[in-house]
C-alpha atoms as a PDB file:
ATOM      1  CA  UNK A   1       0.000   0.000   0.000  1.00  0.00           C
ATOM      2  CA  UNK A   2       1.012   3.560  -0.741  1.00  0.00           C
ATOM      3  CA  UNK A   3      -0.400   6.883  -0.895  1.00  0.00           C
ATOM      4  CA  UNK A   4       1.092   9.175  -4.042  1.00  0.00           C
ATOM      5  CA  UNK A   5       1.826  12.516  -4.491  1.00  0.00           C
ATOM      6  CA  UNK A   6       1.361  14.763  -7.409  1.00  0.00           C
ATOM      7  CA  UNK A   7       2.333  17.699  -8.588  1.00  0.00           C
ATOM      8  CA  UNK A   8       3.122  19.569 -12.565  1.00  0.00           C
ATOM      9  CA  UNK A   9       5.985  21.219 -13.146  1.00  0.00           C
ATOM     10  CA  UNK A  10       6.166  24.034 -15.743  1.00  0.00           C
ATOM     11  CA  UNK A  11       9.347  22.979 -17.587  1.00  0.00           C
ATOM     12  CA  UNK A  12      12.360  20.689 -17.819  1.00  0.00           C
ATOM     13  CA  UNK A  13      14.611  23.045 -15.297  1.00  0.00           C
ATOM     14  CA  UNK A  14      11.572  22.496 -12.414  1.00  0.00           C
ATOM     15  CA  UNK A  15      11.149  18.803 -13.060  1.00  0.00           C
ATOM     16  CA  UNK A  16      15.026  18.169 -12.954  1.00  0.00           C
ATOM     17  CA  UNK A  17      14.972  20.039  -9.619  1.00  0.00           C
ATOM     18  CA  UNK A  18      12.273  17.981  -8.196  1.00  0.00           C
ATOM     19  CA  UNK A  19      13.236  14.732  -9.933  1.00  0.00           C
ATOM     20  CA  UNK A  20      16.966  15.193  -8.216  1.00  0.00           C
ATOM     21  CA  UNK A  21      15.815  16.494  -4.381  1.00  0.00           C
ATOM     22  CA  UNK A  22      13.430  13.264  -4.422  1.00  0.00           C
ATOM     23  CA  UNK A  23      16.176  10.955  -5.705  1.00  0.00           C
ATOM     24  CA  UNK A  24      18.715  12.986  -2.418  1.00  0.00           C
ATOM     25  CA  UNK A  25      15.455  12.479  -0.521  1.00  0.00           C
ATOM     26  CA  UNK A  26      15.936   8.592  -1.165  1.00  0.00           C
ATOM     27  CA  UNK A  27      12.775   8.127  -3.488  1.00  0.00           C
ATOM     28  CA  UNK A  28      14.105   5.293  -6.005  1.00  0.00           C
ATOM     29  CA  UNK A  29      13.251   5.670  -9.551  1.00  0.00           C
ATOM     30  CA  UNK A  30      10.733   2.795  -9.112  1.00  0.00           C
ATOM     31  CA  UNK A  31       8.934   5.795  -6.830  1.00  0.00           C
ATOM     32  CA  UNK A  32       8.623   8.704  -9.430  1.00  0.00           C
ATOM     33  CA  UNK A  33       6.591   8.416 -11.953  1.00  0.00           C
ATOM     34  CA  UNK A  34       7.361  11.082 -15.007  1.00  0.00           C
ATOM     35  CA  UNK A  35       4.699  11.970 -17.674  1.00  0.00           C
ATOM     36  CA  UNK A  36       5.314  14.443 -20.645  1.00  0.00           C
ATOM     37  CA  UNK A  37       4.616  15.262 -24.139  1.00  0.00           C
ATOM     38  CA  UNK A  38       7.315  13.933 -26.325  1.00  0.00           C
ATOM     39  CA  UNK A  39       7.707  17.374 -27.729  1.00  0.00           C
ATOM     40  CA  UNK A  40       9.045  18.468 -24.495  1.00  0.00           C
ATOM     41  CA  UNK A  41      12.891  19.845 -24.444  1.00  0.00           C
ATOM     42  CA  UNK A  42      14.365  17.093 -22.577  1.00  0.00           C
ATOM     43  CA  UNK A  43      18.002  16.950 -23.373  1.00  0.00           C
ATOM     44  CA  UNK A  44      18.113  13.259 -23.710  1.00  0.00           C
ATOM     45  CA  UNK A  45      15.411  12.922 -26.036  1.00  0.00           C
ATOM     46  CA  UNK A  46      16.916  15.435 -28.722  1.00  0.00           C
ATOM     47  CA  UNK A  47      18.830  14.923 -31.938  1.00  0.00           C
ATOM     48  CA  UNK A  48      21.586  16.620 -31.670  1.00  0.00           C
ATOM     49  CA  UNK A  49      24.964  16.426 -34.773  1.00  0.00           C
ATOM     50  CA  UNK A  50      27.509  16.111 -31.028  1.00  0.00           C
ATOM     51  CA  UNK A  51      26.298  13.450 -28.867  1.00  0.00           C
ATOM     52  CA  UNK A  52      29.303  14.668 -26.388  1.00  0.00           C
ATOM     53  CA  UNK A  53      27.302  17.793 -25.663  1.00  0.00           C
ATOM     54  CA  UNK A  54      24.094  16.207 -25.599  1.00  0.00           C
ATOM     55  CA  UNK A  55      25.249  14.198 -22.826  1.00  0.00           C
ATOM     56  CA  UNK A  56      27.120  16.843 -20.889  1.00  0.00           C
ATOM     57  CA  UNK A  57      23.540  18.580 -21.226  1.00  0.00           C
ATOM     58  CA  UNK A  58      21.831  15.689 -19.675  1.00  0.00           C
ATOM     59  CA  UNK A  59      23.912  15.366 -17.040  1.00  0.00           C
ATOM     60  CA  UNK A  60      24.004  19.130 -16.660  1.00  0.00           C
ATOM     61  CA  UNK A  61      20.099  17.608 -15.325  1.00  0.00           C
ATOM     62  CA  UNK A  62      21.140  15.365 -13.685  1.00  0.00           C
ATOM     63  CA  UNK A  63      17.851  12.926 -15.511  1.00  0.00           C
ATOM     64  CA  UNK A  64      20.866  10.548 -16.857  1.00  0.00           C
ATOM     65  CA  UNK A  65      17.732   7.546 -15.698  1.00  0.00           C
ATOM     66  CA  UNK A  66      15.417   8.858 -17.839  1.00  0.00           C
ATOM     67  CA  UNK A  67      17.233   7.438 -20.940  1.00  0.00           C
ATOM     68  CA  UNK A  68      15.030   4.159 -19.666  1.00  0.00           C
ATOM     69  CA  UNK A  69      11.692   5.396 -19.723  1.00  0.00           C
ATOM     70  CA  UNK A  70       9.566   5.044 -23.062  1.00  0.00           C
ATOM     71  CA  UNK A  71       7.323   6.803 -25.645  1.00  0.00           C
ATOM     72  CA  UNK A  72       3.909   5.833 -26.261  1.00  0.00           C
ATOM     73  CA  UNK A  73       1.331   6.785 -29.095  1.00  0.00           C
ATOM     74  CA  UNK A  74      -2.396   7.844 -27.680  1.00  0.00           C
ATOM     75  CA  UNK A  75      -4.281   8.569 -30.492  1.00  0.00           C
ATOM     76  CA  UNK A  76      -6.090  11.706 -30.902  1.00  0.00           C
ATOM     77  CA  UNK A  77      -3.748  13.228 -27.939  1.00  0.00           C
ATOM     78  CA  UNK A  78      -0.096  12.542 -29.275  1.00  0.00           C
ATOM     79  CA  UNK A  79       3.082  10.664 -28.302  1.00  0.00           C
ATOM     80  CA  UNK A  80       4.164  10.887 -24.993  1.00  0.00           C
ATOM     81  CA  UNK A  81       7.211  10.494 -22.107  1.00  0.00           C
ATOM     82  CA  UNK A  82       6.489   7.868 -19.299  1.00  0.00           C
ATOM     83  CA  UNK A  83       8.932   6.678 -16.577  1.00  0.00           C
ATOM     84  CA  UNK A  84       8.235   4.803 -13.096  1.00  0.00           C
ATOM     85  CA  UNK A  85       4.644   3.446 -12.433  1.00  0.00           C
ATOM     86  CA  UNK A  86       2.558   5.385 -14.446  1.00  0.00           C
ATOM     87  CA  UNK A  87       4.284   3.773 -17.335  1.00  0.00           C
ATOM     88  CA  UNK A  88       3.736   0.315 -16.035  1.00  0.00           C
ATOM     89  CA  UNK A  89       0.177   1.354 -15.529  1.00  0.00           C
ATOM     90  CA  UNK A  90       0.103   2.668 -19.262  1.00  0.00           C
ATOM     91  CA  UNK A  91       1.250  -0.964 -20.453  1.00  0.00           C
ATOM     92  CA  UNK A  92      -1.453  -2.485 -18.867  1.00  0.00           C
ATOM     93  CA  UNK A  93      -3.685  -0.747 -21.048  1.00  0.00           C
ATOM     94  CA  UNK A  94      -5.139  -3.842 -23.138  1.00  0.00           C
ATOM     95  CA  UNK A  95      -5.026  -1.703 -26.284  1.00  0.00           C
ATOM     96  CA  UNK A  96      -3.112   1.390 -25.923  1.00  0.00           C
ATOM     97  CA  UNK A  97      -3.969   1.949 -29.882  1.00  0.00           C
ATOM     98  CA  UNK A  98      -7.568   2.875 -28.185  1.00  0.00           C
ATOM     99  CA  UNK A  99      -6.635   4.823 -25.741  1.00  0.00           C
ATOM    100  CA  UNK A 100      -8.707   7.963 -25.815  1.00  0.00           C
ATOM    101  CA  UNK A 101      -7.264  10.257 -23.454  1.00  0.00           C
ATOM    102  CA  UNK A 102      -4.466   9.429 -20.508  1.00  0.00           C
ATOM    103  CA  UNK A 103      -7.398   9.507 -17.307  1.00  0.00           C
ATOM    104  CA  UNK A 104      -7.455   6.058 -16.727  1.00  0.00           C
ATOM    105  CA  UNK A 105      -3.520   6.059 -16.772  1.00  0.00           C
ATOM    106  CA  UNK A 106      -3.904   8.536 -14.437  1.00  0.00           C
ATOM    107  CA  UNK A 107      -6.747   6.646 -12.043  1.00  0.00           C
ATOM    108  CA  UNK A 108      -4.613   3.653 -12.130  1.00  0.00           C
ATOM    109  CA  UNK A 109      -1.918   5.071 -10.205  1.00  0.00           C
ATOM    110  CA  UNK A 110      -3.787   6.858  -7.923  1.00  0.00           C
ATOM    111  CA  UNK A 111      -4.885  10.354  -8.948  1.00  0.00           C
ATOM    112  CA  UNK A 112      -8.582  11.324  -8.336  1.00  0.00           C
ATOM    113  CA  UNK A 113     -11.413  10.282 -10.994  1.00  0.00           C
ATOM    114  CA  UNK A 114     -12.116  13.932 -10.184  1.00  0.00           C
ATOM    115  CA  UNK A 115      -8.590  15.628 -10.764  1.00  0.00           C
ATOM    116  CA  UNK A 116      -7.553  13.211 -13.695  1.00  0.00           C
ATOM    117  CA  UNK A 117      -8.908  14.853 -16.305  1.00  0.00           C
ATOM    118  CA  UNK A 118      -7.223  18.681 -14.971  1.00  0.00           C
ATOM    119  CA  UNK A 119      -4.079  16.866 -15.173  1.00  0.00           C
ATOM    120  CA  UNK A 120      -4.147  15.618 -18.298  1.00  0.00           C
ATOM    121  CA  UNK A 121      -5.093  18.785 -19.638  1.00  0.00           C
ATOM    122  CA  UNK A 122      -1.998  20.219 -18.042  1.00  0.00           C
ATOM    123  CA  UNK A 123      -0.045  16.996 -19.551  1.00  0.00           C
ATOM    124  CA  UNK A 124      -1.366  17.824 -23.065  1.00  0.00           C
ATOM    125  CA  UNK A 125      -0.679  21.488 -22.477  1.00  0.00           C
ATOM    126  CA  UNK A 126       3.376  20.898 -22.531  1.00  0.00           C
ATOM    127  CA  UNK A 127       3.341  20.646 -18.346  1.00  0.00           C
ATOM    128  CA  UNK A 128       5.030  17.524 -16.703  1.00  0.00           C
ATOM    129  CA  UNK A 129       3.411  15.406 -13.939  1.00  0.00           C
ATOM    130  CA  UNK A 130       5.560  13.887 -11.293  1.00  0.00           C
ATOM    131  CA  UNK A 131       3.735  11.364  -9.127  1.00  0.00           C
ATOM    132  CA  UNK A 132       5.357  10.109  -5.772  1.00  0.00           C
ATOM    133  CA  UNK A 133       4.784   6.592  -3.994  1.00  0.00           C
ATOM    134  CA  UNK A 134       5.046   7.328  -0.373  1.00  0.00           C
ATOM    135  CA  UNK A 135       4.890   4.365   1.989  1.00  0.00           C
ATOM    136  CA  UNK A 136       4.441   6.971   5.433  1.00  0.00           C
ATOM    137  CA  UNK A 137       3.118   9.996   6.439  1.00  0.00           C
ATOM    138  CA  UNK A 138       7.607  11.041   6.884  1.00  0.00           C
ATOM    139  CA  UNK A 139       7.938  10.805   3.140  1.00  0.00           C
ATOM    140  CA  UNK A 140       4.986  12.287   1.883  1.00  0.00           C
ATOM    141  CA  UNK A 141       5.721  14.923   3.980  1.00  0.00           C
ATOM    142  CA  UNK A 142       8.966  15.201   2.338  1.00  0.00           C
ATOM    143  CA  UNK A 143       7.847  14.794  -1.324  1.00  0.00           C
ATOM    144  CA  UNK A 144       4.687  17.921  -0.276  1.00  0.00           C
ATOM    145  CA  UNK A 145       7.699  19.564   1.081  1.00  0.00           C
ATOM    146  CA  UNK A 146      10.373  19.114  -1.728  1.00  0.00           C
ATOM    147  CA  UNK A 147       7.519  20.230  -4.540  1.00  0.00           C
ATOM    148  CA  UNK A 148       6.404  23.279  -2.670  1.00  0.00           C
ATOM    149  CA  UNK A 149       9.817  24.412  -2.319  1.00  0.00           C
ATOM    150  CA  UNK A 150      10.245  24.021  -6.256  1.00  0.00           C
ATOM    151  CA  UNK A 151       6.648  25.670  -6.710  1.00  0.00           C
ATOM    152  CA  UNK A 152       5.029  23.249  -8.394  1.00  0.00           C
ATOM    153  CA  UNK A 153       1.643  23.468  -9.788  1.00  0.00           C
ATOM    154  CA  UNK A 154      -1.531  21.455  -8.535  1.00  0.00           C
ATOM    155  CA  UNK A 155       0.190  19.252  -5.233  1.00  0.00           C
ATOM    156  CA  UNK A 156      -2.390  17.092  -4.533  1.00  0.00           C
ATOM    157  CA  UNK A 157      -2.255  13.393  -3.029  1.00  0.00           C
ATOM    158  CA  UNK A 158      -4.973  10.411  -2.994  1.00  0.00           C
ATOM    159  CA  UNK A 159      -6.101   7.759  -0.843  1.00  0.00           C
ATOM    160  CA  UNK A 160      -3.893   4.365  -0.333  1.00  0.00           C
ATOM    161  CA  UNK A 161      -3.813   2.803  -2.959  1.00  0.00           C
ATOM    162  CA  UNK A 162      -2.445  -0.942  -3.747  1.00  0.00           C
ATOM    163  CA  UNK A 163       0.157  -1.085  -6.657  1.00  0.00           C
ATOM    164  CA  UNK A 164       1.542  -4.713  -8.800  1.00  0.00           C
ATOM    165  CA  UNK A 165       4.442  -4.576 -10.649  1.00  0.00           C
END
């Protein structure tokens, strides 16, 4: 059982922020859950003629793990960025080629019925979501803590929720 945390970030500066104080926090990438257009200007992802810089610019991030998360197709919405849980949750999907919009993604790892569908319009809008598993009331007190102090958009947590991997 654990109870996540949410939050958007405006661009790839605030995510790496948050992404690397939850990783010094001791969140595992197995905890964070990433979620992003594929349009979005993260380092990694572009084309770039010197690969050397490209990878001094990623670790200039300090998001060297998201070079193993994965882009998905949802049709009528775009391709899309996934890393941590919410990507496991998106693989579940029994037809991701019918996938009409990203809210059930979104239920399944524990955001709101009721706030699913103002997140993915922030996803779809060019924001990133970052989603937390906390195990205790000490760490999501330290994820709430870690995105206010980055000003993040929308923090909002759920009930418990159970999670298979």
């Amino acid at each position: 059982m654990y109870k996540p945390v949410f939050c958007i970030c405006q661009d790839i500066g605030q995510t790496a922020t948050i992404v690397n104080n939850l990783k010094m926090a001791g969140f595992s990438n197995t905890e964070i859950s990433l979620l992003f257009l594929d349009n979005a200007t993260l380092p990694s992802r572009q084309q770039t003629a010197d690969e050397n810089a490209d990878e001094a610019e990623t670790d200039s991030y300090g998001l060297e793990w998201t070079s193993k998360i994965d882009s998905l197709e949802i049709p009528g919405i775009g391709r899309f960025i996934a890393a941590g849980p919410i990507m496991v949750e998106l693989s579940r999907t029994p037809k991701i080629d019918q996938v009409a919009d990203l809210i059930a993604a979104l239920i399944g790892v524990g955001i709101p019925a009721h706030e699913a569908a103002h997140y993915q319009e922030k996803i779809k809008a060019g924001r990133t979501l970052i989603a937390v598993n906390t195990a205790t009331a000490e760490t999501r007190g330290a994820a709430n803590t870690i995105f206010q102090e980055a000003e993040a958009e929308d923090i909002s947590s759920s009930e418990e929720v159970t999670i298979t991997v």
